[in-house]
C-alpha atoms as a PDB file:
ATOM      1  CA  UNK A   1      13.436   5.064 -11.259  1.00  0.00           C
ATOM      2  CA  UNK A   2      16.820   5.015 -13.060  1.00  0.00           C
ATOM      3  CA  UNK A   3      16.910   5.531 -17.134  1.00  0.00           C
ATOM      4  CA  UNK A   4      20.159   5.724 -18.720  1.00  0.00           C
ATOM      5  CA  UNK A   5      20.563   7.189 -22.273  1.00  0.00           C
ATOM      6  CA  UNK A   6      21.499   3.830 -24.696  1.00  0.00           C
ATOM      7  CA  UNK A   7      22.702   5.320 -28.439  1.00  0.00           C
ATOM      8  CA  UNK A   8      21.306   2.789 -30.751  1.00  0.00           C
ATOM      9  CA  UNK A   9      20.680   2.058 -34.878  1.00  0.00           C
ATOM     10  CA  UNK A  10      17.228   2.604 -36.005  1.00  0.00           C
ATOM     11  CA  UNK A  11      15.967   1.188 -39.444  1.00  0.00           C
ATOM     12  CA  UNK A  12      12.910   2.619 -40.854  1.00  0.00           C
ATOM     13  CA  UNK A  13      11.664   3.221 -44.245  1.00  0.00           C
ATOM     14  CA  UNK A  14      15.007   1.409 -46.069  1.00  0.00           C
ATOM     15  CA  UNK A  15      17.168   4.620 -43.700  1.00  0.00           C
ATOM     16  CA  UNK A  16      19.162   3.408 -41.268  1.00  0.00           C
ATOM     17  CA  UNK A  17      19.725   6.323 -38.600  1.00  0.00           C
ATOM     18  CA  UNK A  18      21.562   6.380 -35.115  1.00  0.00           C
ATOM     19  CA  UNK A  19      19.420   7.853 -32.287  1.00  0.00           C
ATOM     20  CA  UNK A  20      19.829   7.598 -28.374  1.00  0.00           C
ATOM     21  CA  UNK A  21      17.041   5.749 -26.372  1.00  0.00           C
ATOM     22  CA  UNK A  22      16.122   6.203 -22.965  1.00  0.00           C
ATOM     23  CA  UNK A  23      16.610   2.704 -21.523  1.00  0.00           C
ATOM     24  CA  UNK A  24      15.024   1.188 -18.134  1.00  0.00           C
ATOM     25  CA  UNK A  25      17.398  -0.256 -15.779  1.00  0.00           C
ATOM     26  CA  UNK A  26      16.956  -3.433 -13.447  1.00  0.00           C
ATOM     27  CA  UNK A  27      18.236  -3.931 -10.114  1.00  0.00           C
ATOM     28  CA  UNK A  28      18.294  -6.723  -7.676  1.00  0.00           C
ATOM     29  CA  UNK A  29      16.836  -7.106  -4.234  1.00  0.00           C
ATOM     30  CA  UNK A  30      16.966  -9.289  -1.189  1.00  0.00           C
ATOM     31  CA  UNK A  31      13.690  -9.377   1.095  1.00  0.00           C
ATOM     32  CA  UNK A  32      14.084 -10.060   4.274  1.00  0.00           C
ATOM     33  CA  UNK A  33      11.140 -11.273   6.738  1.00  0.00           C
ATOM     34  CA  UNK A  34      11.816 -10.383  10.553  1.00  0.00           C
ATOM     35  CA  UNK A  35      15.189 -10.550  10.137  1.00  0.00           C
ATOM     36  CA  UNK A  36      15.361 -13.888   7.955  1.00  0.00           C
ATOM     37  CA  UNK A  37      16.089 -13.687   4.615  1.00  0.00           C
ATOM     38  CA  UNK A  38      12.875 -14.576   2.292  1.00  0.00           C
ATOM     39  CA  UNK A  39      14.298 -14.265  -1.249  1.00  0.00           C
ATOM     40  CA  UNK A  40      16.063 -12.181  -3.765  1.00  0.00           C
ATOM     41  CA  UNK A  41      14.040 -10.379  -6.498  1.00  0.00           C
ATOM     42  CA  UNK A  42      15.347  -8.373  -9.661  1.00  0.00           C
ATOM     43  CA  UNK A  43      12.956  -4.706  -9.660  1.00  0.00           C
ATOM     44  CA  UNK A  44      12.752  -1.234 -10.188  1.00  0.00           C
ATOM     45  CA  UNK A  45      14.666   1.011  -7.915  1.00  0.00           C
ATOM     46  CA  UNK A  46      11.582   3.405  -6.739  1.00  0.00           C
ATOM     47  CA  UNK A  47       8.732   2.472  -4.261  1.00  0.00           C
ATOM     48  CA  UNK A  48      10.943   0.101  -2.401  1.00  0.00           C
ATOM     49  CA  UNK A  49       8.822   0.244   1.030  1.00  0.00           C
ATOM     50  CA  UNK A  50       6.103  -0.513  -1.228  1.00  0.00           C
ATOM     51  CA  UNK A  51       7.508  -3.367  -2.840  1.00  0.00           C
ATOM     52  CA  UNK A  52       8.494  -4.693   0.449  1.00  0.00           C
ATOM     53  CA  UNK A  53       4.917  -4.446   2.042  1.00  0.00           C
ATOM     54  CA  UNK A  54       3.090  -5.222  -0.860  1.00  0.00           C
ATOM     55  CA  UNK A  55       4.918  -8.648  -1.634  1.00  0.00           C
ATOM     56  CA  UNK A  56       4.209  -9.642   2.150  1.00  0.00           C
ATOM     57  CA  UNK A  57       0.506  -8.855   1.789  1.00  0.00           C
ATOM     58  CA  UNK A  58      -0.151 -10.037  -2.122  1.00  0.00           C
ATOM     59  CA  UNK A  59       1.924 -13.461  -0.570  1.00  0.00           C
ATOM     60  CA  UNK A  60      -0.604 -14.255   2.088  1.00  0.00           C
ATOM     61  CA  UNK A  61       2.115 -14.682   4.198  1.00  0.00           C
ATOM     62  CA  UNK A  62       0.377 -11.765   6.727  1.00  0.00           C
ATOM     63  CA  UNK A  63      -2.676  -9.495   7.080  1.00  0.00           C
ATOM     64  CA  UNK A  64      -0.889  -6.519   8.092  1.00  0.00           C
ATOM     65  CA  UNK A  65       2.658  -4.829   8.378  1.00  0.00           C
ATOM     66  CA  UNK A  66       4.581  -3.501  11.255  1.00  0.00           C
ATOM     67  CA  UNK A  67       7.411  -1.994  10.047  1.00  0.00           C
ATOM     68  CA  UNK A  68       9.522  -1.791   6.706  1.00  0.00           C
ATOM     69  CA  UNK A  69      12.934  -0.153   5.842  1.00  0.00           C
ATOM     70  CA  UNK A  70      15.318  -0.460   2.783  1.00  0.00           C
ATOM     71  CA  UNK A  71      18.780  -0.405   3.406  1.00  0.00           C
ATOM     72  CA  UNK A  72      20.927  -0.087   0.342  1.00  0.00           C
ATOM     73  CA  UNK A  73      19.801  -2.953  -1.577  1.00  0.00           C
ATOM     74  CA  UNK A  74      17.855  -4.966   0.984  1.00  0.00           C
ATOM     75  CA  UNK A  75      14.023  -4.588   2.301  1.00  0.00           C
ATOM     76  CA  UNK A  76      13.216  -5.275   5.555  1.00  0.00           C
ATOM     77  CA  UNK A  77       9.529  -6.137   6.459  1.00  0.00           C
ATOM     78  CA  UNK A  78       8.526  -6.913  10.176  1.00  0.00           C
ATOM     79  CA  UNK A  79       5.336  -8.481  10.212  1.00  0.00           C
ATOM     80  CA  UNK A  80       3.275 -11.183  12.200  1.00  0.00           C
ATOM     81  CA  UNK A  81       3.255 -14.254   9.955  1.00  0.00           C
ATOM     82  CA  UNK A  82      -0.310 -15.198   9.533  1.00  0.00           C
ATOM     83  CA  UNK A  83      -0.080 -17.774   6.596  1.00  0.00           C
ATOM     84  CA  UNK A  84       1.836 -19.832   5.272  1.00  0.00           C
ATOM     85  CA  UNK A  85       4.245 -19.594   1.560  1.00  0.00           C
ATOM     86  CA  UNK A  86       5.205 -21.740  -0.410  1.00  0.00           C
ATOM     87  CA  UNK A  87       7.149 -19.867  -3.457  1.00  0.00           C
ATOM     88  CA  UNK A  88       6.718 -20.750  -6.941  1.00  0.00           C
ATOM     89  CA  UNK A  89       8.275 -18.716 -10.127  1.00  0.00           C
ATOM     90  CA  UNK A  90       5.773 -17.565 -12.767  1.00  0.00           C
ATOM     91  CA  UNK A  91       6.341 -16.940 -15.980  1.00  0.00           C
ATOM     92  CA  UNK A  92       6.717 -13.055 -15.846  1.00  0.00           C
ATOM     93  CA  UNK A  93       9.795 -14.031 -13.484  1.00  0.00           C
ATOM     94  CA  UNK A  94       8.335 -12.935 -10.179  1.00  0.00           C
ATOM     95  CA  UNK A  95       7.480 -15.432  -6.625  1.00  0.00           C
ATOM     96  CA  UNK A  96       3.538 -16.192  -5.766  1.00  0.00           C
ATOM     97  CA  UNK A  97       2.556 -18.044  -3.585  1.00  0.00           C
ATOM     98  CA  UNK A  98       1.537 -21.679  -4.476  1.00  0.00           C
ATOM     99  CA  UNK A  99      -1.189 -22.276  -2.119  1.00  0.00           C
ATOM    100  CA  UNK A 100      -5.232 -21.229  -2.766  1.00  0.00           C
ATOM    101  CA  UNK A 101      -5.436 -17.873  -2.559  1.00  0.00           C
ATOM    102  CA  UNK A 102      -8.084 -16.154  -0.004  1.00  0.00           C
ATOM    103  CA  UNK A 103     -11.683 -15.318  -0.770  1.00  0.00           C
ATOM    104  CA  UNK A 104     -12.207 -11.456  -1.441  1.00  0.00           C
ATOM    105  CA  UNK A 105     -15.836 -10.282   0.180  1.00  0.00           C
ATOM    106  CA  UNK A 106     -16.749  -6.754  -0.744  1.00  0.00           C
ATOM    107  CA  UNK A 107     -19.872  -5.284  -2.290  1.00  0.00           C
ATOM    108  CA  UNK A 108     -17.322  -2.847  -4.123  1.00  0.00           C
ATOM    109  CA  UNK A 109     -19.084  -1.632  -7.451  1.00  0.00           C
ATOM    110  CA  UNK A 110     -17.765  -0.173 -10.174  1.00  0.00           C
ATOM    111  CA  UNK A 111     -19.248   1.257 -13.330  1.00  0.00           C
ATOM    112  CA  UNK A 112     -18.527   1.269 -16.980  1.00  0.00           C
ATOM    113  CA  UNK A 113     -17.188   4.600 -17.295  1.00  0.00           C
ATOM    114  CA  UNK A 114     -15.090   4.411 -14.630  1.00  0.00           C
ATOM    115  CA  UNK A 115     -13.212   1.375 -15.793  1.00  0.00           C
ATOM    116  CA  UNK A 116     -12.335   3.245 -18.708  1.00  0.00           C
ATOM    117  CA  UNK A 117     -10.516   5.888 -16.011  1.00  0.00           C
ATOM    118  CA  UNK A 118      -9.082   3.029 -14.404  1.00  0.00           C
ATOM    119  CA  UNK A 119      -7.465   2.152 -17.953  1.00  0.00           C
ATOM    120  CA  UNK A 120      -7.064   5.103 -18.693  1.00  0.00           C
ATOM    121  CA  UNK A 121      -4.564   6.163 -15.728  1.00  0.00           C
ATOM    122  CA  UNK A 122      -2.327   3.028 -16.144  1.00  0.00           C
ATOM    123  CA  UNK A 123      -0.411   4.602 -19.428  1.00  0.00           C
ATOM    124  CA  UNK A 124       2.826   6.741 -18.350  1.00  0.00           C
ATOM    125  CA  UNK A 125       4.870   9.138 -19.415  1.00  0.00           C
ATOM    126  CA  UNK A 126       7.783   6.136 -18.529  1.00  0.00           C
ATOM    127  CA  UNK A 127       6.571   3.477 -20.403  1.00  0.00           C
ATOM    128  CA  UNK A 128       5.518   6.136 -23.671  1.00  0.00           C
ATOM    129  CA  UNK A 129       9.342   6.597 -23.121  1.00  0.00           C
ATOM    130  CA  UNK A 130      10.780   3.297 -22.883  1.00  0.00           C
ATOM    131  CA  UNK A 131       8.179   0.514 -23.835  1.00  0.00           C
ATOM    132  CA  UNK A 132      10.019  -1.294 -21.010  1.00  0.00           C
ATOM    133  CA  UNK A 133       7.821  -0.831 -17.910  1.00  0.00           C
ATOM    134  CA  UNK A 134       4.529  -2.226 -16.522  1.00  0.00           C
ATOM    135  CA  UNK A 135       2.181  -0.220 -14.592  1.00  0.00           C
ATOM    136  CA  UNK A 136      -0.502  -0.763 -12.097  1.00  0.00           C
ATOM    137  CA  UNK A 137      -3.007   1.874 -10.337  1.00  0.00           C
ATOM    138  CA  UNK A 138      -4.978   1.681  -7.325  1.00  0.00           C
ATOM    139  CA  UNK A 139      -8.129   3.299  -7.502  1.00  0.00           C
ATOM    140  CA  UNK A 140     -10.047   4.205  -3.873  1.00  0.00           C
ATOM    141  CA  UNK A 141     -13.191   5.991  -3.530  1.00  0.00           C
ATOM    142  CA  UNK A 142     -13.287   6.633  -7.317  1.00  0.00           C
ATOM    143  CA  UNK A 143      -9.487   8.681  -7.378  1.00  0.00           C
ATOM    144  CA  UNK A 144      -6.658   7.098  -8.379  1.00  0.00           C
ATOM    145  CA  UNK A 145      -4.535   6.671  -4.776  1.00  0.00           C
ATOM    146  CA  UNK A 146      -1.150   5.852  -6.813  1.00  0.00           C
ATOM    147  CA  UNK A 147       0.310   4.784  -9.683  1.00  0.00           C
ATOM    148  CA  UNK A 148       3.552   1.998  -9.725  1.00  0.00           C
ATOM    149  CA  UNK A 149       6.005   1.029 -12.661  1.00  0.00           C
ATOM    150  CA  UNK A 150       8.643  -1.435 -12.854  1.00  0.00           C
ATOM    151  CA  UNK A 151       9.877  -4.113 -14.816  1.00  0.00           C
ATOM    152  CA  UNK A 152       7.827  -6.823 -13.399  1.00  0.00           C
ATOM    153  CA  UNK A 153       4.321  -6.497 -13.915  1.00  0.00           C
ATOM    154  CA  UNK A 154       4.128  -8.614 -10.306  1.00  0.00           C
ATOM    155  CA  UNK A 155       5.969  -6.058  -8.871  1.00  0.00           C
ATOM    156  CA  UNK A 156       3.788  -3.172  -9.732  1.00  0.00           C
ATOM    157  CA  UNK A 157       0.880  -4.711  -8.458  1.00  0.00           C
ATOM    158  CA  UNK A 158       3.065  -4.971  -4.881  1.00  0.00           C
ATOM    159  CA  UNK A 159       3.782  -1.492  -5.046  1.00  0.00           C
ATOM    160  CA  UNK A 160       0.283  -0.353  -5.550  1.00  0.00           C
ATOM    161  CA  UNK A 161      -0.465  -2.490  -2.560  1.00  0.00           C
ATOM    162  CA  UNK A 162       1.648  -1.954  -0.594  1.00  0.00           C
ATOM    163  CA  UNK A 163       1.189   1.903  -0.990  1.00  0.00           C
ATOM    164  CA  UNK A 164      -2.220   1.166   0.042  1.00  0.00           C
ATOM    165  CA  UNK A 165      -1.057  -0.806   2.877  1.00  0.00           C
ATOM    166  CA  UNK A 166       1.180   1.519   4.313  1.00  0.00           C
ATOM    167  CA  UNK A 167      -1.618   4.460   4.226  1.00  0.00           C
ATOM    168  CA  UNK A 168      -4.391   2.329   5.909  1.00  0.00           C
ATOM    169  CA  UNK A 169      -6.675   2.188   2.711  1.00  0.00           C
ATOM    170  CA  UNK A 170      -9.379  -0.530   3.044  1.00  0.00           C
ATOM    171  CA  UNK A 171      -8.272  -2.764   0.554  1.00  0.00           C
ATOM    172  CA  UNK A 172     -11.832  -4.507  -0.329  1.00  0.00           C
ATOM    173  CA  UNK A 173     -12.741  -0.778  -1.089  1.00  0.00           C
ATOM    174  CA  UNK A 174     -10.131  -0.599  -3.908  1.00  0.00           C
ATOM    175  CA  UNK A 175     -10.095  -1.156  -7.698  1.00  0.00           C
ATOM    176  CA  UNK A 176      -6.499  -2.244  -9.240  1.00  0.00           C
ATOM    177  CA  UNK A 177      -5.360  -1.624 -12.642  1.00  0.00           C
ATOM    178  CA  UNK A 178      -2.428  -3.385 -14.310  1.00  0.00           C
ATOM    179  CA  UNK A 179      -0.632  -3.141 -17.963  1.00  0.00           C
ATOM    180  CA  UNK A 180      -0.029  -7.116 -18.077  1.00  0.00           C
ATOM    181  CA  UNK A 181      -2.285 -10.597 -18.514  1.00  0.00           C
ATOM    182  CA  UNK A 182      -4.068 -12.208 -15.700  1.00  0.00           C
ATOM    183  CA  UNK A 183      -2.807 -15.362 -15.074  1.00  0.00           C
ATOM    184  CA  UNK A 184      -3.190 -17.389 -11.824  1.00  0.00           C
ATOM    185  CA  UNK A 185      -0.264 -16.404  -9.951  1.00  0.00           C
ATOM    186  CA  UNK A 186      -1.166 -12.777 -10.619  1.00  0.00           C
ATOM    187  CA  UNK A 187      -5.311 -12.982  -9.774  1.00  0.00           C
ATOM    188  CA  UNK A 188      -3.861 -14.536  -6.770  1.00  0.00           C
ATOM    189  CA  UNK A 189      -1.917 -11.777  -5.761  1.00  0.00           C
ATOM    190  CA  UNK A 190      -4.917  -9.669  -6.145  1.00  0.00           C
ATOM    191  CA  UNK A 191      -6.938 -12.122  -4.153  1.00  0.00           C
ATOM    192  CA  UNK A 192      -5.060 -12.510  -0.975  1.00  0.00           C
ATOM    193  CA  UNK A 193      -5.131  -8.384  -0.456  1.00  0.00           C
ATOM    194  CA  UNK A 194      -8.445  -8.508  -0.679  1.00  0.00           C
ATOM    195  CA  UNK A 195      -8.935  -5.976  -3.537  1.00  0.00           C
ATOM    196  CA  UNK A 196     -12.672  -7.189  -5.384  1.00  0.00           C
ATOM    197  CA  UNK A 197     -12.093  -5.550  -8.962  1.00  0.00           C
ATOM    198  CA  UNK A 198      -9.295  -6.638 -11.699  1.00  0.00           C
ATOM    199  CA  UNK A 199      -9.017  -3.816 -14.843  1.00  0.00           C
ATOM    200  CA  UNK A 200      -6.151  -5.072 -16.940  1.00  0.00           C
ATOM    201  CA  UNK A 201      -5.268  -3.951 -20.357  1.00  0.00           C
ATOM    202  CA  UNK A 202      -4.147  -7.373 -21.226  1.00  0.00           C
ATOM    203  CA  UNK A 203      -5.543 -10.344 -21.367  1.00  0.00           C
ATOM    204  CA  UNK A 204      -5.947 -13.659 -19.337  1.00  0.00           C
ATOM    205  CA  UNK A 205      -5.500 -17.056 -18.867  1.00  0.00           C
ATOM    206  CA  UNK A 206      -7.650 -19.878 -18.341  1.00  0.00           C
ATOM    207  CA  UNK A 207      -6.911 -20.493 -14.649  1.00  0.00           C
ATOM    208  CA  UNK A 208      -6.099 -16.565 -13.986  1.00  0.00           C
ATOM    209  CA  UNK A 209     -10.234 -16.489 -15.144  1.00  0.00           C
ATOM    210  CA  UNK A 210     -10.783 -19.514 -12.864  1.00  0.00           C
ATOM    211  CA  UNK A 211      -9.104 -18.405 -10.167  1.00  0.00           C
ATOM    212  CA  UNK A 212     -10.627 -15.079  -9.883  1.00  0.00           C
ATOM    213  CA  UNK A 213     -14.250 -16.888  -9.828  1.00  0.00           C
ATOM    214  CA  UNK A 214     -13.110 -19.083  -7.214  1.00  0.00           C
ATOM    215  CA  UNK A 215     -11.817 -15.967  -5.077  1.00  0.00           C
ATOM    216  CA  UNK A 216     -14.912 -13.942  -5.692  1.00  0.00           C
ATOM    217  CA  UNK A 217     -13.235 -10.799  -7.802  1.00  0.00           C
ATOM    218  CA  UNK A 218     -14.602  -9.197 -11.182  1.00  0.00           C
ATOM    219  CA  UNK A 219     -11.644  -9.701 -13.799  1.00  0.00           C
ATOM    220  CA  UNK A 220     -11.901  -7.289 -16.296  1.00  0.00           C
ATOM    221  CA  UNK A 221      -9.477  -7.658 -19.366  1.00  0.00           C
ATOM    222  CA  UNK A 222      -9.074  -6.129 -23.072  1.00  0.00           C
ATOM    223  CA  UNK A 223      -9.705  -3.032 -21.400  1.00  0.00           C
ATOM    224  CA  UNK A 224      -9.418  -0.599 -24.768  1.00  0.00           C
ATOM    225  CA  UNK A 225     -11.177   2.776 -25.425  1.00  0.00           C
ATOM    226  CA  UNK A 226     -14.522   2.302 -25.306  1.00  0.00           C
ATOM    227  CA  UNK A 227     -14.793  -1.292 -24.661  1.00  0.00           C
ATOM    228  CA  UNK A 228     -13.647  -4.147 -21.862  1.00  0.00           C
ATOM    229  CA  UNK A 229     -14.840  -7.593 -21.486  1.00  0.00           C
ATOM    230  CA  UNK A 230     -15.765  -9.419 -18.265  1.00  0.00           C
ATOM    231  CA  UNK A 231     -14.899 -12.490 -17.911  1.00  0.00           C
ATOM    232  CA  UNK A 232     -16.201 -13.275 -13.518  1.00  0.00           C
ATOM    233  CA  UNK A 233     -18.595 -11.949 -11.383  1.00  0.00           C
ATOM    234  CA  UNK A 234     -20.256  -9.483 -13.279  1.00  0.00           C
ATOM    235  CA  UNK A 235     -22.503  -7.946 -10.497  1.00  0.00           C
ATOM    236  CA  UNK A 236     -19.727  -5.650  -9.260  1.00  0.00           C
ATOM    237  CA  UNK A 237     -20.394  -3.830 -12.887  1.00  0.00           C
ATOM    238  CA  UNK A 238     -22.715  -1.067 -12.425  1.00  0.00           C
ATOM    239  CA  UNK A 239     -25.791  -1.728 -15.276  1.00  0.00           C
ATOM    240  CA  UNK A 240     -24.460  -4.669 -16.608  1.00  0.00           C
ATOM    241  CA  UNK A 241     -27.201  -7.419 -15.245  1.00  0.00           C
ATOM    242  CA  UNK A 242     -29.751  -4.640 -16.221  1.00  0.00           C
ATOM    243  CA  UNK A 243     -28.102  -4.219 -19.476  1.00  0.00           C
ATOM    244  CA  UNK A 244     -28.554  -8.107 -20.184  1.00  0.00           C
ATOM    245  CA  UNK A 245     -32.171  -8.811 -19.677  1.00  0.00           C
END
C-alpha cells in the first residue's frame, strides 16, 4: 500500500507546530468481467487479485472464480456468470448490488471471547498511522486467515473475500470483521459470500439490521473491549440463549 510523507501544521494546546504525516494514497481501477469492462473503482493499491475476486463473489454476480490477473491498473476476473447485477452506489462510495441478497445457511458458532479476537485483530499498524484506512479480517477455524486495508471499507471486505476465495476456504465456515457501519449494501456483500457472522466495530443501520435477519447472518456491532451488542440471530453466539433464561 503506498503512503507518502505530507508536511503539515499542527495546533495543539494554543502551539502551532509543523510536523510531517504519513498520508494514504488512492488509486483508480477498472474491473473487467471476461473480457468486458464492468466498472471503474477508486482503491488501495495492495491485494488487487483479491479485490478483483472478492467484488465478483460479494456482487452475486458468480459462485466461484476461474482466473484473475491485474495488469497495470486494470483487474481481470474470468468467471461463469451465475447471477445477475444491477449496480447501485452507496454511500461509502463503493458498487453493491441492488438486488436481494442470498440466504447464508451455516451452523457456524462463535463465542463471546472470540469476538473480542475478531475485534481485536481489525486495528493496524496502518490505520494507528494514518487514521485513513478501513480494515476487515477473516477469521476461519478460529485463526485469523488475513487481514485487508484500504480506503473503502467495501473494498476491504472484497479483499478478505476474495483472499478466501482464491485459497478454497469454505466461506459459511468463516467469521468477517470490518472497521465501518453495517448498512444494507454492506450486510449484503457479506450475504451473497455466504459468510454467517458480522463483527464490526461500528455501528448499523436500520435496513443493514434488517437485511442481515432476512439473509440469516448474526450482525454483531459496537464491538468495544469487553462488550458487543447483537442485533440478529443470536443462536450463532455461544451461551447467549443460555445466558438469557
Amino acid at each position: 500500500m503506498r503512503l507518502i510523507q505530507q508536511t503539515g501544521i499542527l495546533y495543539k494546546n494554543e502551539v502551532f507546530t509543523t510536523i510531517e504525516d504519513q498520508i494514504v494514497c488512492e488509486d483508480t481501477f477498472t474491473l473487467y468481467l471476461n473480457n468486458e469492462e464492468l466498472l471503474t473503482m477508486v482503491a488501495s493499491d495492495d491485494h488487487l487479485r483479491e479485490l478483483g475476486a472478492g467484488f465478483i463473489i460479494c456482487s452475486g454476480i458468480a459462485d466461484r472464480i476461474k482466473e484473475v490477473t491485474v495488469c497495470d491498473d486494470r483487474i481481470y476476473v474470468e468467471a461463469p456468470v451465475t447471477g445477475e447485477y444491477q449496480a447501485t452506489l452507496e454511500s461509502s462510495g463503493g458498487y453493491s448490488n441492488r438486488l436481494t441478497p442470498r440466504m447464508v445457511e451455516s451452523g457456524q458458532q462463535i463465542a463471546p471471547e472470540k469476538i473480542l479476537d475478531v475485534r481485536a485483530a481489525i486495528d493496524s499498524d496502518a490505520w494507528l498511522k494514518t487514521g485513513a484506512l478501513h480494515a476487515s479480517v477473516l477469521f476461519y477455524d478460529d485463526e485469523m486467515a488475513i487481514r485487508c486495508e484500504d480506503i473503502g471499507r467495501h473494498n476491504s471486505v472484497d479483499k478478505v473475500v476474495g483472499h478466501a476465495v482464491l485459497n478454497k476456504l469454505p466461506l459459511s465456515r468463516c467469521v468477517i470483521g470490518c472497521t465501518g457501519r453495517q448498512p444494507s449494501g454492506m450486510v449484503g456483500k457479506v450475504a451473497n459470500a455466504g459468510i454467517p457472522i458480522i463483527v464490526s466495530r461500528a455501528a448499523s443501520t436500520d435496513q443493514g439490521i434488517a437485511t442481515a435477519k432476512a439473509a440469516g447472518i448474526t450482525l454483531i456491532c459496537f464491538t468495544r473491549e469487553g462488550r458487543f451488542t447483537v442485533y440478529t440471530h443470536p443462536e450463532r453466539v455461544i451461551g447467549l440463549e443460555k445466558r438469557r433464561e
